[in-house]
C-alpha atoms as a PDB file:
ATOM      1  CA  UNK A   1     -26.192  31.992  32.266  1.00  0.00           C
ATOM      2  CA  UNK A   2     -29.681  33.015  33.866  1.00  0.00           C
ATOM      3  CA  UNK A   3     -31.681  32.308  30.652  1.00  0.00           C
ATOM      4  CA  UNK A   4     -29.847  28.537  30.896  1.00  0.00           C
ATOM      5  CA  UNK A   5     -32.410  26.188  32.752  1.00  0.00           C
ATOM      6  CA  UNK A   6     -29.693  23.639  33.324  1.00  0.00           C
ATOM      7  CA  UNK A   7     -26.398  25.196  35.084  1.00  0.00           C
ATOM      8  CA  UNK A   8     -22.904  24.069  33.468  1.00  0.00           C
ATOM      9  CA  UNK A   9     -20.919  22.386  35.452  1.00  0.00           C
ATOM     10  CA  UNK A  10     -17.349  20.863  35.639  1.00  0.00           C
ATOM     11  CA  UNK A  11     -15.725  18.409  37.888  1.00  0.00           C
ATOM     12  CA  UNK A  12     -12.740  17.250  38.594  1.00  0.00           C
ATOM     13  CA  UNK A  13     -11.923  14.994  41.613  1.00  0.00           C
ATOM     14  CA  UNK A  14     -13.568  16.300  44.452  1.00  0.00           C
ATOM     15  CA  UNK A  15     -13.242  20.424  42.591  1.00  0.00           C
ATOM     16  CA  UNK A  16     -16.657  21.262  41.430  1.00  0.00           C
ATOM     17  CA  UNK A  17     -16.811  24.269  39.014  1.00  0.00           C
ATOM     18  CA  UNK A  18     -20.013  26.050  38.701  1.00  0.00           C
ATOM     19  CA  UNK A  19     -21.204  28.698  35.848  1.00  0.00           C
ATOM     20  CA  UNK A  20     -22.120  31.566  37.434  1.00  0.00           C
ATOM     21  CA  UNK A  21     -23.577  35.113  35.922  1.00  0.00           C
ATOM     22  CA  UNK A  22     -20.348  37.265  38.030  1.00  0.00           C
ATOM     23  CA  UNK A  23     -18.314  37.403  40.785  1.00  0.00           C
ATOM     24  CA  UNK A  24     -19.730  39.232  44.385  1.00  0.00           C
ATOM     25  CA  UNK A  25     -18.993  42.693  44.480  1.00  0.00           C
ATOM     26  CA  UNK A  26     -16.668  42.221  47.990  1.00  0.00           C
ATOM     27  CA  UNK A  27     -14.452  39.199  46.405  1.00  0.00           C
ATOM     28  CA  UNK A  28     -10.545  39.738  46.673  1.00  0.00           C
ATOM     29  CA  UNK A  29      -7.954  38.395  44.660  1.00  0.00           C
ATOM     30  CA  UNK A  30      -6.523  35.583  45.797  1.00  0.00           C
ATOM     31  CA  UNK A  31      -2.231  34.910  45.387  1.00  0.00           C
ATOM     32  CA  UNK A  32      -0.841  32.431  42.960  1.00  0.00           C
ATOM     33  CA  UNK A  33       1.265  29.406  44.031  1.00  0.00           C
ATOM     34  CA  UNK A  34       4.448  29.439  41.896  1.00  0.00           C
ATOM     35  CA  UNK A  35       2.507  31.508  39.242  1.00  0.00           C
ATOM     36  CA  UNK A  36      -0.454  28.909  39.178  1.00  0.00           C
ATOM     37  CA  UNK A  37      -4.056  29.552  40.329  1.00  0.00           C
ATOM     38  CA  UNK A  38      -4.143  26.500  42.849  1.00  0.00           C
ATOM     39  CA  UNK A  39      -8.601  25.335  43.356  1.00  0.00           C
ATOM     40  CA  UNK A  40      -7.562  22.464  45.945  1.00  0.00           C
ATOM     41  CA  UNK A  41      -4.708  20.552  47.152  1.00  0.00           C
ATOM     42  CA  UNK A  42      -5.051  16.554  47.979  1.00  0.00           C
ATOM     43  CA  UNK A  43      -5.149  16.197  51.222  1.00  0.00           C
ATOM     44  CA  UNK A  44      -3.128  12.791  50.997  1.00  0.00           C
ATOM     45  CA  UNK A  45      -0.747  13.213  48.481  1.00  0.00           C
ATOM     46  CA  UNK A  46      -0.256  16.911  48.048  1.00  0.00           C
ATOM     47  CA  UNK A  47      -1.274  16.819  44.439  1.00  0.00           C
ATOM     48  CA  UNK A  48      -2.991  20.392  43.101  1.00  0.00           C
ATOM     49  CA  UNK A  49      -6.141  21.273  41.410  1.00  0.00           C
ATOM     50  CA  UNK A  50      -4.524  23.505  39.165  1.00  0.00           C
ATOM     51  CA  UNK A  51      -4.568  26.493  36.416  1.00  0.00           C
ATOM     52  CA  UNK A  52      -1.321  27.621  34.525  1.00  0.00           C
ATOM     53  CA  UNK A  53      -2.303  30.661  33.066  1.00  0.00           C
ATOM     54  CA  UNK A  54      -1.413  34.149  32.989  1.00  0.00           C
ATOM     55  CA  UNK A  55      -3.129  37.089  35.201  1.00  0.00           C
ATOM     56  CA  UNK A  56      -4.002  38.347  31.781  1.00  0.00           C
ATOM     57  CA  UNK A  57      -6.230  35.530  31.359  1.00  0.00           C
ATOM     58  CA  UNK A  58      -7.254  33.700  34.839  1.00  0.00           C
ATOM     59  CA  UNK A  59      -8.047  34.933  38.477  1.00  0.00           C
ATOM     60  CA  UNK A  60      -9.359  33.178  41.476  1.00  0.00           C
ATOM     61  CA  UNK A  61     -10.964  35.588  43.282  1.00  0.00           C
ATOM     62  CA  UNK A  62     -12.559  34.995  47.210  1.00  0.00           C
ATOM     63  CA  UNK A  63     -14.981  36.046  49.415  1.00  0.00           C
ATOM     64  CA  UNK A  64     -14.187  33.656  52.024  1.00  0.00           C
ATOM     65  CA  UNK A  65     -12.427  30.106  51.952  1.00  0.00           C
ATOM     66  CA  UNK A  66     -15.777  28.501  51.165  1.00  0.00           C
ATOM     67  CA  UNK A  67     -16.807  30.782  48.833  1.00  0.00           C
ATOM     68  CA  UNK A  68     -14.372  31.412  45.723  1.00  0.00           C
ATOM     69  CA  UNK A  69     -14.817  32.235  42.213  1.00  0.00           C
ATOM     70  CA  UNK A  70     -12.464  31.528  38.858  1.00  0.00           C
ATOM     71  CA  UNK A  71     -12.949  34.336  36.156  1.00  0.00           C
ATOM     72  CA  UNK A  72     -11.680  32.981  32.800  1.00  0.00           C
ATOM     73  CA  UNK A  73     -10.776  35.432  29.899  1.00  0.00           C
ATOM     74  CA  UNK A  74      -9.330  32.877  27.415  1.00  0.00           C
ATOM     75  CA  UNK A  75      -9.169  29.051  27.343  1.00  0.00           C
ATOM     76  CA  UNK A  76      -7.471  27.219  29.837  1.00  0.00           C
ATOM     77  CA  UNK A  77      -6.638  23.874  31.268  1.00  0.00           C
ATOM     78  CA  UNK A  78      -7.473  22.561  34.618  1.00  0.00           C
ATOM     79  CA  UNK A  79      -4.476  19.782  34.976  1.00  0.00           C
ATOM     80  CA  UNK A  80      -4.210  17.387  38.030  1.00  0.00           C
ATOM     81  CA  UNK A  81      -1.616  14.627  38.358  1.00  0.00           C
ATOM     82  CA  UNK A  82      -4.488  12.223  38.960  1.00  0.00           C
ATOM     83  CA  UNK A  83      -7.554  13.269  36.714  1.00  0.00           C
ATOM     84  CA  UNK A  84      -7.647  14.120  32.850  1.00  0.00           C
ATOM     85  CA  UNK A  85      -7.701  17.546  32.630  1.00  0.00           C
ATOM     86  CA  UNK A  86      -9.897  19.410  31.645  1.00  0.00           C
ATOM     87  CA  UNK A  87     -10.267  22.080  28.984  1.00  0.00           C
ATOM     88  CA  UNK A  88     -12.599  25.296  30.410  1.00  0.00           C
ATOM     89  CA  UNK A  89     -13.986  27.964  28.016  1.00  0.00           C
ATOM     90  CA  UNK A  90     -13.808  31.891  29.242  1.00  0.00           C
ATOM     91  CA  UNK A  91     -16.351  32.832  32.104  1.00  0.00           C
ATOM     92  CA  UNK A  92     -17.111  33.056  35.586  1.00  0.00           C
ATOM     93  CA  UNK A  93     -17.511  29.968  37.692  1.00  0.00           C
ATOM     94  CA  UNK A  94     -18.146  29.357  41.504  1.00  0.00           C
ATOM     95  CA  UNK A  95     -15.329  26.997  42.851  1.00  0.00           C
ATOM     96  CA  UNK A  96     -17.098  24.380  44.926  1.00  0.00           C
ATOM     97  CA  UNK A  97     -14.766  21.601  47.482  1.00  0.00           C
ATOM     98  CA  UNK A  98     -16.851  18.670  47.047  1.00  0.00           C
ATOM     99  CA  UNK A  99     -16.333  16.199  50.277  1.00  0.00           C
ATOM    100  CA  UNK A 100     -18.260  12.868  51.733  1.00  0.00           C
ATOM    101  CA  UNK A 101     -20.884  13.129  53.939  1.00  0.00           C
ATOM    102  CA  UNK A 102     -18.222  12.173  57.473  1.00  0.00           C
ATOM    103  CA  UNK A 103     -16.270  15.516  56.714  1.00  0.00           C
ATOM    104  CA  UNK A 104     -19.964  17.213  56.538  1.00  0.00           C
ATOM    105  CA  UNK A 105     -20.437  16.026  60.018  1.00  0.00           C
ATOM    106  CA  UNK A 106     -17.775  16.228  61.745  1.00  0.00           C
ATOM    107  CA  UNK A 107     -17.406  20.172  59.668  1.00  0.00           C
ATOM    108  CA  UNK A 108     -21.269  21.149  61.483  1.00  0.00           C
ATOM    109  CA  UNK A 109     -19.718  19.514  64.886  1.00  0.00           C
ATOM    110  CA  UNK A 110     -17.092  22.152  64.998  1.00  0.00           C
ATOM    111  CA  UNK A 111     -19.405  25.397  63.572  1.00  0.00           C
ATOM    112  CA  UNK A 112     -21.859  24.196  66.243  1.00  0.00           C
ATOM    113  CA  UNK A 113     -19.437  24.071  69.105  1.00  0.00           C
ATOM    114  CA  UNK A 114     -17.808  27.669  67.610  1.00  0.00           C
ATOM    115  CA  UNK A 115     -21.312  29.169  67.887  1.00  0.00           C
ATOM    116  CA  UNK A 116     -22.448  27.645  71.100  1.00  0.00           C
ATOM    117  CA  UNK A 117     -18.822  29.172  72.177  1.00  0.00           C
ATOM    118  CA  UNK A 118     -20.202  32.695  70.906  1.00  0.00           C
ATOM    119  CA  UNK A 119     -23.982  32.281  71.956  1.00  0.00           C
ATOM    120  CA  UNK A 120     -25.305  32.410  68.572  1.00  0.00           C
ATOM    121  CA  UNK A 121     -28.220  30.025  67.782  1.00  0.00           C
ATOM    122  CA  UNK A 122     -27.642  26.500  66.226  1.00  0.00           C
ATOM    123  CA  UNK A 123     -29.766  27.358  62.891  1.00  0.00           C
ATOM    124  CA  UNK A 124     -27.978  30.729  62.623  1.00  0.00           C
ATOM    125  CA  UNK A 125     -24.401  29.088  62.149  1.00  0.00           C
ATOM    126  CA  UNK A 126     -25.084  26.102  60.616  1.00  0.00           C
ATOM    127  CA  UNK A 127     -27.380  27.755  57.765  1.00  0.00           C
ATOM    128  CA  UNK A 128     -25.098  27.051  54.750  1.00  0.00           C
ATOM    129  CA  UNK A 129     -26.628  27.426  51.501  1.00  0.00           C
ATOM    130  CA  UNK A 130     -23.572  27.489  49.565  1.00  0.00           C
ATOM    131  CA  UNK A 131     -22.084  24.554  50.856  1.00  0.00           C
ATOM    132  CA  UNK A 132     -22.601  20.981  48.553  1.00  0.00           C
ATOM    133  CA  UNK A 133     -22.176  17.818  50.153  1.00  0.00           C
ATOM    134  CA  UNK A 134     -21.597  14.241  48.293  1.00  0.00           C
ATOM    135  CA  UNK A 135     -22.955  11.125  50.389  1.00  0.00           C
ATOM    136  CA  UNK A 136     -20.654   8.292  50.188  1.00  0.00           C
ATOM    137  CA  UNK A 137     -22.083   5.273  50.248  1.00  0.00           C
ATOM    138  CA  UNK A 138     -21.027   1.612  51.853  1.00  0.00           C
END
């Protein structure tokens, strides 16, 4: 994955799925939902961003809710009841919540108020990296 100058990527609704070379060393396993590996839930309808596959071969792993990782040892199928799913080969990938630029805001409105709460300094909390953000447009 490092030597690749182009990172593979998957998508699915708002699920981004990002090649990676491994998982952080502090990442814990994360439980199933009725035996499936559940990425994201709709927030409207309840529909799930999901992977039916044994332990054996699939295991979201997570280091915090905004940063989680899928290691693949066999093929598998991402399935949604809204998107075509999508066939992923074996590997590590970083599971990325994609959302439009209004959650974005109103998401560094509440870290902001959490760390003026706690005294730490605006750039200190609302430094995240990791974090993609879609715009959506008029």
């Amino acid at each position: 994955m490092a030597d690749s100058p182009i990172p593979i990527l998957y998508r699915q609704g708002d699920v981004l799925l990002m090649a990676v070379d491994s998982v952080p060393a502090d990442a814990q396993p994360v439980a199933r939902d009725d035996g499936r590996i559940v990425l994201a839930y709709g927030e409207v309808t309840g529909h799930a961003h999901a992977i039916d596959a044994p332990e054996s071969e699939a295991t979201l792993l997570s280091v915090s809710e905004e940063r989680r990782f899928l290691r693949l040892m066999a093929d598998v199928d991402l399935a949604h009841e809204e998107h075509a799913t999508i066939h992923l080969p074996p590997g590590v990938y970083r599971v990325i919540r994609q959302r439009v630029w209004g959650d974005a805001v109103a998401d560094a409105e509440a870290r902001l108020a959490e760390a003026t709460t706690r005294g730490e300094t605006r750039a200190a909390r609302l430094a995240e990296p990791d974090e993609y953000w879609m715009y959506a447009g008029d």
